[in-house]
Protein backbone atom coordinates (compact mmCIF):
# COMPACT_ATOMS: atom_id res chain seq x y z
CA UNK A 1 -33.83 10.04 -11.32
CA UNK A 2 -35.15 13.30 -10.97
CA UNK A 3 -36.13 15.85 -13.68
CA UNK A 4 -34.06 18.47 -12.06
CA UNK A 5 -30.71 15.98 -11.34
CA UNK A 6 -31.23 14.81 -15.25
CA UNK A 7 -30.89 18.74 -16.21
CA UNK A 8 -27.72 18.96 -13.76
CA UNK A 9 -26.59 15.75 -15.37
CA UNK A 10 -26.86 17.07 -18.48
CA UNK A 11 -25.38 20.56 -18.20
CA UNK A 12 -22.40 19.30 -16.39
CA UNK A 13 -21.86 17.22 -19.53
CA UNK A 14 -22.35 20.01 -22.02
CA UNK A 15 -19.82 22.05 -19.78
CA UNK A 16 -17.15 19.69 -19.45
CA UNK A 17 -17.51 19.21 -23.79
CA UNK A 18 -17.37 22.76 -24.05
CA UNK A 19 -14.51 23.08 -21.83
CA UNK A 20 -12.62 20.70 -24.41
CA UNK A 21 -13.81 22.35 -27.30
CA UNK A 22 -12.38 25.67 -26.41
CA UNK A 23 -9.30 23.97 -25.28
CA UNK A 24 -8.47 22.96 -28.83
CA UNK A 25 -8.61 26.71 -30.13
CA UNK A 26 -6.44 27.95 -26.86
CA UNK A 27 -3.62 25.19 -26.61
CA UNK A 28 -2.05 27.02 -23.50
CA UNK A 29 -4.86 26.74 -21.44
CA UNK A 30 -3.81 23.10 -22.03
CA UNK A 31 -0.93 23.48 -20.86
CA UNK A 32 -1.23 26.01 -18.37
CA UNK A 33 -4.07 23.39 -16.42
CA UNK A 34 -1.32 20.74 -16.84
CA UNK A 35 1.56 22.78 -15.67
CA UNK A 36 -0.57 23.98 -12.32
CA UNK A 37 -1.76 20.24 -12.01
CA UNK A 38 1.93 19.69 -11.85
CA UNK A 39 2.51 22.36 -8.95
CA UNK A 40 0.52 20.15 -6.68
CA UNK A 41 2.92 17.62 -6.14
């Protein structure tokens, strides 16, 4: 693996933790994901 596809790796990760972290101070962006996730089908 790569140096630069580690750092992508790794930065996707910290995004997707951060992404949950702020989603436990903002509960309707919870909801609001779920509720256009639902609009799909």
């Amino acid at each position: 693996m790569t140096r630069t596809r580690r750092w992508l790796l790794h930065g996707a990760a910290v995004a997707v933790l951060a992404i949950v972290f702020a989603a436990y101070f903002n509960p309707h962006l919870l909801v609001e994901l779920a509720g256009r996730a639902w609009a799909c089908f």
